[in-house]
Protein backbone atom coordinates (compact mmCIF):
# COMPACT_ATOMS: atom_id res chain seq x y z
CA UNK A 1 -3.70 21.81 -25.06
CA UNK A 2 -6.51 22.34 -22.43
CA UNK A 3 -5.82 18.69 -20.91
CA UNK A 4 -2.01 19.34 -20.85
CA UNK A 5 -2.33 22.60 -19.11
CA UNK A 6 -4.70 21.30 -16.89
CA UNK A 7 -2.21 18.18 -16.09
CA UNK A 8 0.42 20.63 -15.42
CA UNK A 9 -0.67 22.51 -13.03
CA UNK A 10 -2.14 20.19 -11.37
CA UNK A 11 1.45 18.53 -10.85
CA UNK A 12 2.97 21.39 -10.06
CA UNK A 13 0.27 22.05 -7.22
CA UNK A 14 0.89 18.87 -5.92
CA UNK A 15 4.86 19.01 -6.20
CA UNK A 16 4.67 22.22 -4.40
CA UNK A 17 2.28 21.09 -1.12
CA UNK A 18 4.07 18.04 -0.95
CA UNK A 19 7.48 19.90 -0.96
CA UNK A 20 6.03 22.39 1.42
CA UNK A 21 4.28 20.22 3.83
CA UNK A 22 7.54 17.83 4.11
CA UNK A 23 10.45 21.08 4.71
CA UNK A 24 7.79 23.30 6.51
CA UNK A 25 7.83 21.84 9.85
CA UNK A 26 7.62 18.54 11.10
CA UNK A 27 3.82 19.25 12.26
CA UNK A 28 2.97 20.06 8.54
CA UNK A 29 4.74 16.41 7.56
CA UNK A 30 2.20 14.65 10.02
CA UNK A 31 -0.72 17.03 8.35
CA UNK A 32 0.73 15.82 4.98
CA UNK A 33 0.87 11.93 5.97
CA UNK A 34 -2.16 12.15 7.66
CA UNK A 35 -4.43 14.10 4.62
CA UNK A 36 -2.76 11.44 2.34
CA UNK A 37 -3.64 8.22 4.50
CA UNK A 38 -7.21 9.54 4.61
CA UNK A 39 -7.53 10.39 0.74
CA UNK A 40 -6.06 7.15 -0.63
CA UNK A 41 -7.83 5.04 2.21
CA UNK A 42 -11.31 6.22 1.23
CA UNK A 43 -10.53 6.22 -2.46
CA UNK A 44 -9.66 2.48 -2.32
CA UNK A 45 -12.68 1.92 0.00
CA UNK A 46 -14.49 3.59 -2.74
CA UNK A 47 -13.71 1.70 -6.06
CA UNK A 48 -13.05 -1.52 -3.88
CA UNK A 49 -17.11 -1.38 -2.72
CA UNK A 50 -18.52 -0.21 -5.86
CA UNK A 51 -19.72 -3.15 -6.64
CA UNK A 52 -22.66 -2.40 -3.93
CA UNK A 53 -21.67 -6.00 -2.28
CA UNK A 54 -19.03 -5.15 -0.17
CA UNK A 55 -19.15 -2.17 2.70
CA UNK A 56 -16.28 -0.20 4.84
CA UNK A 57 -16.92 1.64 7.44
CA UNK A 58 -15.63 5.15 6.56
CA UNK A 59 -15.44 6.47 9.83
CA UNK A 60 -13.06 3.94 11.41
CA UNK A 61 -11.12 4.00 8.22
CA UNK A 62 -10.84 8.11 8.55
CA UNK A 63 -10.03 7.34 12.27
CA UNK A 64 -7.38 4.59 11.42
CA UNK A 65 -5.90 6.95 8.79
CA UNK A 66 -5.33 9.66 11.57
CA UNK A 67 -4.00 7.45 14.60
CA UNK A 68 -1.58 5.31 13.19
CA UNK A 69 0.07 7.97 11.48
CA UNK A 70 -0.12 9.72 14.73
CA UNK A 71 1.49 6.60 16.98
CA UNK A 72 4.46 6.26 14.53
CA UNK A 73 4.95 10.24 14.99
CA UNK A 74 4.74 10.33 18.50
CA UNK A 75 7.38 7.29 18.88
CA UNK A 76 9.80 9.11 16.31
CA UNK A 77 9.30 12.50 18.29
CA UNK A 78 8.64 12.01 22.02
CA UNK A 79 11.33 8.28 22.21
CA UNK A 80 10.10 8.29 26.00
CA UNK A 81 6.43 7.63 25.56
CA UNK A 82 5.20 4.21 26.29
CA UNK A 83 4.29 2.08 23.08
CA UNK A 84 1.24 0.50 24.03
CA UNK A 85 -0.19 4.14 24.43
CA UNK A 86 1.18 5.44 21.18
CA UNK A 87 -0.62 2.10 19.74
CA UNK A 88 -3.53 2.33 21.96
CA UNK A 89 -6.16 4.67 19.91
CA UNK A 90 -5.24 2.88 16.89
CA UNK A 91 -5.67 -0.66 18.19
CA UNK A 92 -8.85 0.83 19.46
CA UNK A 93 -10.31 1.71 15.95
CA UNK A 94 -9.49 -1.81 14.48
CA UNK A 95 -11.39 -3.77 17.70
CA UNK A 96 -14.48 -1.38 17.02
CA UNK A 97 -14.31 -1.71 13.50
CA UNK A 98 -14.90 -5.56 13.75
CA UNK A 99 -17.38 -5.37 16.17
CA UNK A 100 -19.24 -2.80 14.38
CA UNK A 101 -19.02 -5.61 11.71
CA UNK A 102 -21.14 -7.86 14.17
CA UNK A 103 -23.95 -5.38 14.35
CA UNK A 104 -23.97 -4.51 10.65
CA UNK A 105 -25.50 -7.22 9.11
CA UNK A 106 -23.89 -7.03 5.92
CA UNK A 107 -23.77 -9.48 2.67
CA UNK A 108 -20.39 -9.93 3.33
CA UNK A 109 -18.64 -9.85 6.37
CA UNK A 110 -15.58 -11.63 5.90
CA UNK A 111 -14.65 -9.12 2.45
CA UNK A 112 -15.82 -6.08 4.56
CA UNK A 113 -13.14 -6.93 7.38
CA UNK A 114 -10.58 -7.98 4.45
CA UNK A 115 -11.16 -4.85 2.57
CA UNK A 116 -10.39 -2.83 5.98
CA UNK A 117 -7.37 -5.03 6.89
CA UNK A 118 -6.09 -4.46 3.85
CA UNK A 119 -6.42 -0.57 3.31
CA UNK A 120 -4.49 -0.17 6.37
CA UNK A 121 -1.89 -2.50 4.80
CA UNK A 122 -1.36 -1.40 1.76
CA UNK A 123 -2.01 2.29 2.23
CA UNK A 124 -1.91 3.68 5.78
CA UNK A 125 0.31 1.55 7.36
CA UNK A 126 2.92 2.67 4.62
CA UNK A 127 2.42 6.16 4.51
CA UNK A 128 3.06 6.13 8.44
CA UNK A 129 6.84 5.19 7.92
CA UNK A 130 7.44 8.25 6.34
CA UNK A 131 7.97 9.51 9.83
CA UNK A 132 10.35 6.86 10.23
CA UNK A 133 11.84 8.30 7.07
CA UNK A 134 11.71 11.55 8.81
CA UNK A 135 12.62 10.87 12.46
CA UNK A 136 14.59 7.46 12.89
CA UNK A 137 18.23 7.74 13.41
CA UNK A 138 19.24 4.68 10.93
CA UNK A 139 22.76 5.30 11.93
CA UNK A 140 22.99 7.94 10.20
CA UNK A 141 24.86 11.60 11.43
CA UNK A 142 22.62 14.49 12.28
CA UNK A 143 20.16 15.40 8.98
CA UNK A 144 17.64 17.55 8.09
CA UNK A 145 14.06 15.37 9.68
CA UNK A 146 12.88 16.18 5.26
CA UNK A 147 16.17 15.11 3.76
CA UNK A 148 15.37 11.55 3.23
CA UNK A 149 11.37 11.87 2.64
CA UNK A 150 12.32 14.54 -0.12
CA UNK A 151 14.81 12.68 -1.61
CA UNK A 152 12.31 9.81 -2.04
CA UNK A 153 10.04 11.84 -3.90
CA UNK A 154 12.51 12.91 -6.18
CA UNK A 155 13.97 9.25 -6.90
CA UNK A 156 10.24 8.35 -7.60
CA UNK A 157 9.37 11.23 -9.75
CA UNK A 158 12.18 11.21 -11.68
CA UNK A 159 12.13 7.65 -11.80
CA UNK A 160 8.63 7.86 -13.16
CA UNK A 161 9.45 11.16 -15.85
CA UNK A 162 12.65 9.42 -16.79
CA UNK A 163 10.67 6.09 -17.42
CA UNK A 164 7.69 8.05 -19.66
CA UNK A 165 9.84 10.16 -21.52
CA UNK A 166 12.37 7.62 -22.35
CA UNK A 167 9.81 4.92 -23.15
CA UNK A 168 7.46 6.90 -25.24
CA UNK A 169 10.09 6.99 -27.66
CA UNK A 170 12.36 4.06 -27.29
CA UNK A 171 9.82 1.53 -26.26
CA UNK A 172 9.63 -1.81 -27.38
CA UNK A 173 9.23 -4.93 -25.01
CA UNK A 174 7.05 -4.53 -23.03
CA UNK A 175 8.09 -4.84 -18.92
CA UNK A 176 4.23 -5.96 -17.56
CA UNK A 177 1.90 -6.79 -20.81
CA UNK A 178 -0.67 -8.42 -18.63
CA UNK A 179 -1.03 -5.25 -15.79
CA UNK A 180 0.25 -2.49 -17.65
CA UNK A 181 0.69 -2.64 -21.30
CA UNK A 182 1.87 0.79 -21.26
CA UNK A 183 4.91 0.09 -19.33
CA UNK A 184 8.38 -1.08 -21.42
CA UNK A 185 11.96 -2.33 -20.30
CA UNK A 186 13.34 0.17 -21.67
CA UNK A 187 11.56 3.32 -20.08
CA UNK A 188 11.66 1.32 -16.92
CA UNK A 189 16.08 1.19 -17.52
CA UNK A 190 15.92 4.57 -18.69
CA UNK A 191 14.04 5.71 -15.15
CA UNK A 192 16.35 3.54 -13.23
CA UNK A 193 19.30 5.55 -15.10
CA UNK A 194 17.71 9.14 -14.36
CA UNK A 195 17.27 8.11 -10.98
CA UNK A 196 20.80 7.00 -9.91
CA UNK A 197 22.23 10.46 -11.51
CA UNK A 198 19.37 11.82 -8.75
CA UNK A 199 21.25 10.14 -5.87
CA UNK A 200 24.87 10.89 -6.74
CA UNK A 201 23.42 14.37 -7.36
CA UNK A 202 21.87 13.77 -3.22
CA UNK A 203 24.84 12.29 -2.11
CA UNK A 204 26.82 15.62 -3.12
CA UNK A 205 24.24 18.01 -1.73
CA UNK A 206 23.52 15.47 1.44
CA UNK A 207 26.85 14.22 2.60
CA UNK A 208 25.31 12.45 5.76
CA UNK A 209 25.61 9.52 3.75
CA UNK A 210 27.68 7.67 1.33
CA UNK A 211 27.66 7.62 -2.13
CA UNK A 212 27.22 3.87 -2.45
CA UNK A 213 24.44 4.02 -0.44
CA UNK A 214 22.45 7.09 -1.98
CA UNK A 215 23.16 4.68 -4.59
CA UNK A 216 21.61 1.33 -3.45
CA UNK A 217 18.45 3.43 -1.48
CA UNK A 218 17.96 4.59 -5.36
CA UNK A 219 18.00 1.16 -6.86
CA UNK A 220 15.56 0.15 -3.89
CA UNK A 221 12.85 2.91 -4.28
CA UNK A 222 13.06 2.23 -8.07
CA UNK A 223 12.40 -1.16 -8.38
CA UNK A 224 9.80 -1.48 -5.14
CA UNK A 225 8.32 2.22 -7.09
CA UNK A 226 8.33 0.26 -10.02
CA UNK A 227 6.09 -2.52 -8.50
CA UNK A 228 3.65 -0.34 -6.37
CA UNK A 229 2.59 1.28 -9.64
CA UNK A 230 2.04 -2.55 -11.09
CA UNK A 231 -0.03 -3.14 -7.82
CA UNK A 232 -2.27 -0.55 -8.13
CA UNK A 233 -2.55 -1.13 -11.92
CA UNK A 234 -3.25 -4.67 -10.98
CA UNK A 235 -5.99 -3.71 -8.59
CA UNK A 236 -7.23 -1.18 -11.12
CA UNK A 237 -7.73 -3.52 -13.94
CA UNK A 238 -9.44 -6.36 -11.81
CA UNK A 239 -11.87 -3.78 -10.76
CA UNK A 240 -11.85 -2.60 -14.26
CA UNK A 241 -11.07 0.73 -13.81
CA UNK A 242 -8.76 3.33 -15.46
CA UNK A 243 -7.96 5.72 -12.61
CA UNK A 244 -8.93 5.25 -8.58
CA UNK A 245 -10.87 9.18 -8.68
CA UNK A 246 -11.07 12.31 -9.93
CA UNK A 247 -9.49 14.47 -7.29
CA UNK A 248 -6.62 15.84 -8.98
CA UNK A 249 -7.65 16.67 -12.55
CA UNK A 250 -5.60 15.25 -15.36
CA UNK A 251 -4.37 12.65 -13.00
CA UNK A 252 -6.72 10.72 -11.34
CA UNK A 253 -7.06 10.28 -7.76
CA UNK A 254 -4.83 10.57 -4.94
CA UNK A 255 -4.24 6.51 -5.26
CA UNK A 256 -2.91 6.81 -9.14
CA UNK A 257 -0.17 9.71 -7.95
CA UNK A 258 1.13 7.74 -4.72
CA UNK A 259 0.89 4.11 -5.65
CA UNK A 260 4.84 3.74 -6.58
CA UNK A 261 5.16 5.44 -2.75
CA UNK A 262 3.46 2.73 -1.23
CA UNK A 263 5.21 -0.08 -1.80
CA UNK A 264 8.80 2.33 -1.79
CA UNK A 265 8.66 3.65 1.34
CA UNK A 266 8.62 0.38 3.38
CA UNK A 267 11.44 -0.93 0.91
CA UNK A 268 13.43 2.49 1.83
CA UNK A 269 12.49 2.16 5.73
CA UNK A 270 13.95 -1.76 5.90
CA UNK A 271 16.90 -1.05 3.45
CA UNK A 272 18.37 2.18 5.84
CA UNK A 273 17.60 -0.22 9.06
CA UNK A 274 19.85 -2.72 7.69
């Protein structure tokens, strides 16, 4: 009873400063995306290097996880600045993080400069669309700037709850046996299910688009959701690991509560461009 208290408020903490950070106030948003970048950055620094043979520089990471995030904001916000200068810190970061590479002297260079290539791939680089999310016009008629980024948190989440509760009981073949043997078609149809209701439930509330495409952005962030929590189980169990920290208790780290986000919001980003 202990751990399932403890679980649940610890979700609804989170549920409520995500929430709250995303409505607030577009400078809370950027706060939000850049906190998050930072977290899940250093945690996968952190179990990727625990094997004592590879080494990321923390510093540039904590940099790169503050000035991309930035450059995508200022682009959305202030459309007049000059890209190159939006870019410019950022671009800045990576250089000096491969030259401090030269000077290190490490075991392994060529991992060290993979591992940091692909932290800002995998995690910052995708949690700096969300202002794209926020801020990009898409085509779309005049919206709230938290209407879409809170409406893919609720696809995911309830994708996710819908998925648990429905497979816990009516689980039997399995969707991923070799990443996640937890995982079963039918939780992942019953998710998928809970989801669209979500988005015809959006399209109501948020009219500045159409049902049919509430509709396909749900099918999107549930299937691409569906695979960023494979990836990080994948990365997880070659590293032999069952959660990426301890940060939020019950849960894991930062990593095990955004992974389905990471791989979903690029998805969302290309599917509303085109």
């Amino acid at each position: 009873m202990t751990k399932l208290l403890t679980r649940a408020l610890t979700g609804a903490a989170y549920v409520a400063v995500m929430v709250f950070c995303t409505v607030f106030h577009p400078g809370t948003l950027l706060v939000l995306i850049m906190l998050l970048a930072t977290l899940a950055a250093w945690e996968f620094a952190h179990i990727c290097c625990a094997d004592g043979k590879h080494v990321v520089f923390r510093s540039f990471l904590v940099c790169s996880a503050v000035t991309l995030p930035g450059a995508f904001y200022g682009l959305c916000r202030m459309p007049d600045i000059n890209a190159t200068l939006a870019f410019a810190p950022y671009l800045i970061v990576l250089l000096m993080s491969f030259v401090a590479e030269l000077y290190a002297r490490h075991e392994e260079p060529i991992g060290n400069l993979g591992l940091m290539a692909l932290s800002q791939l995998y995690v910052v680089l995708p949690l700096s669309m969300l202002s794209l999310l926020a801020f990009a016009p898409f085509g779309i008629a005049e919206r709230p700037f938290w209407a879409l980024p809170l409406a893919l948190y609720i696809l995911l989440w309830l994708n996710d709850s819908g998925a648990y509760l429905i497979g816990s009981r009516l689980g039997r073949h399995k969707l991923f046996p070799r990443i996640s043997p937890g995982k079963s078609w039918e939780g992942s149809i019953g998710g998928a299910v809970v989801a669209l209701g979500a988005a015809v439930a959006l399209a109501h509330f948020f009219p500045f688009m159409s049902l049919w495409r509430w509709i396909g952005l749900a099918l999107v962030v549930v299937v691409f959701g569906t695979w960023g929590d494979l990836t990080e189980s994948l990365i997880k169990r070659t590293l032999g690991l069952k959660d990426s920290g301890h940060l939020l208790p019950g849960h894991g780290g930062i990593l095990d509560r955004i992974d389905s986000m990471l791989l979903a919001i690029p998805a969302a980003v290309v599917y509303l461009c085109f």
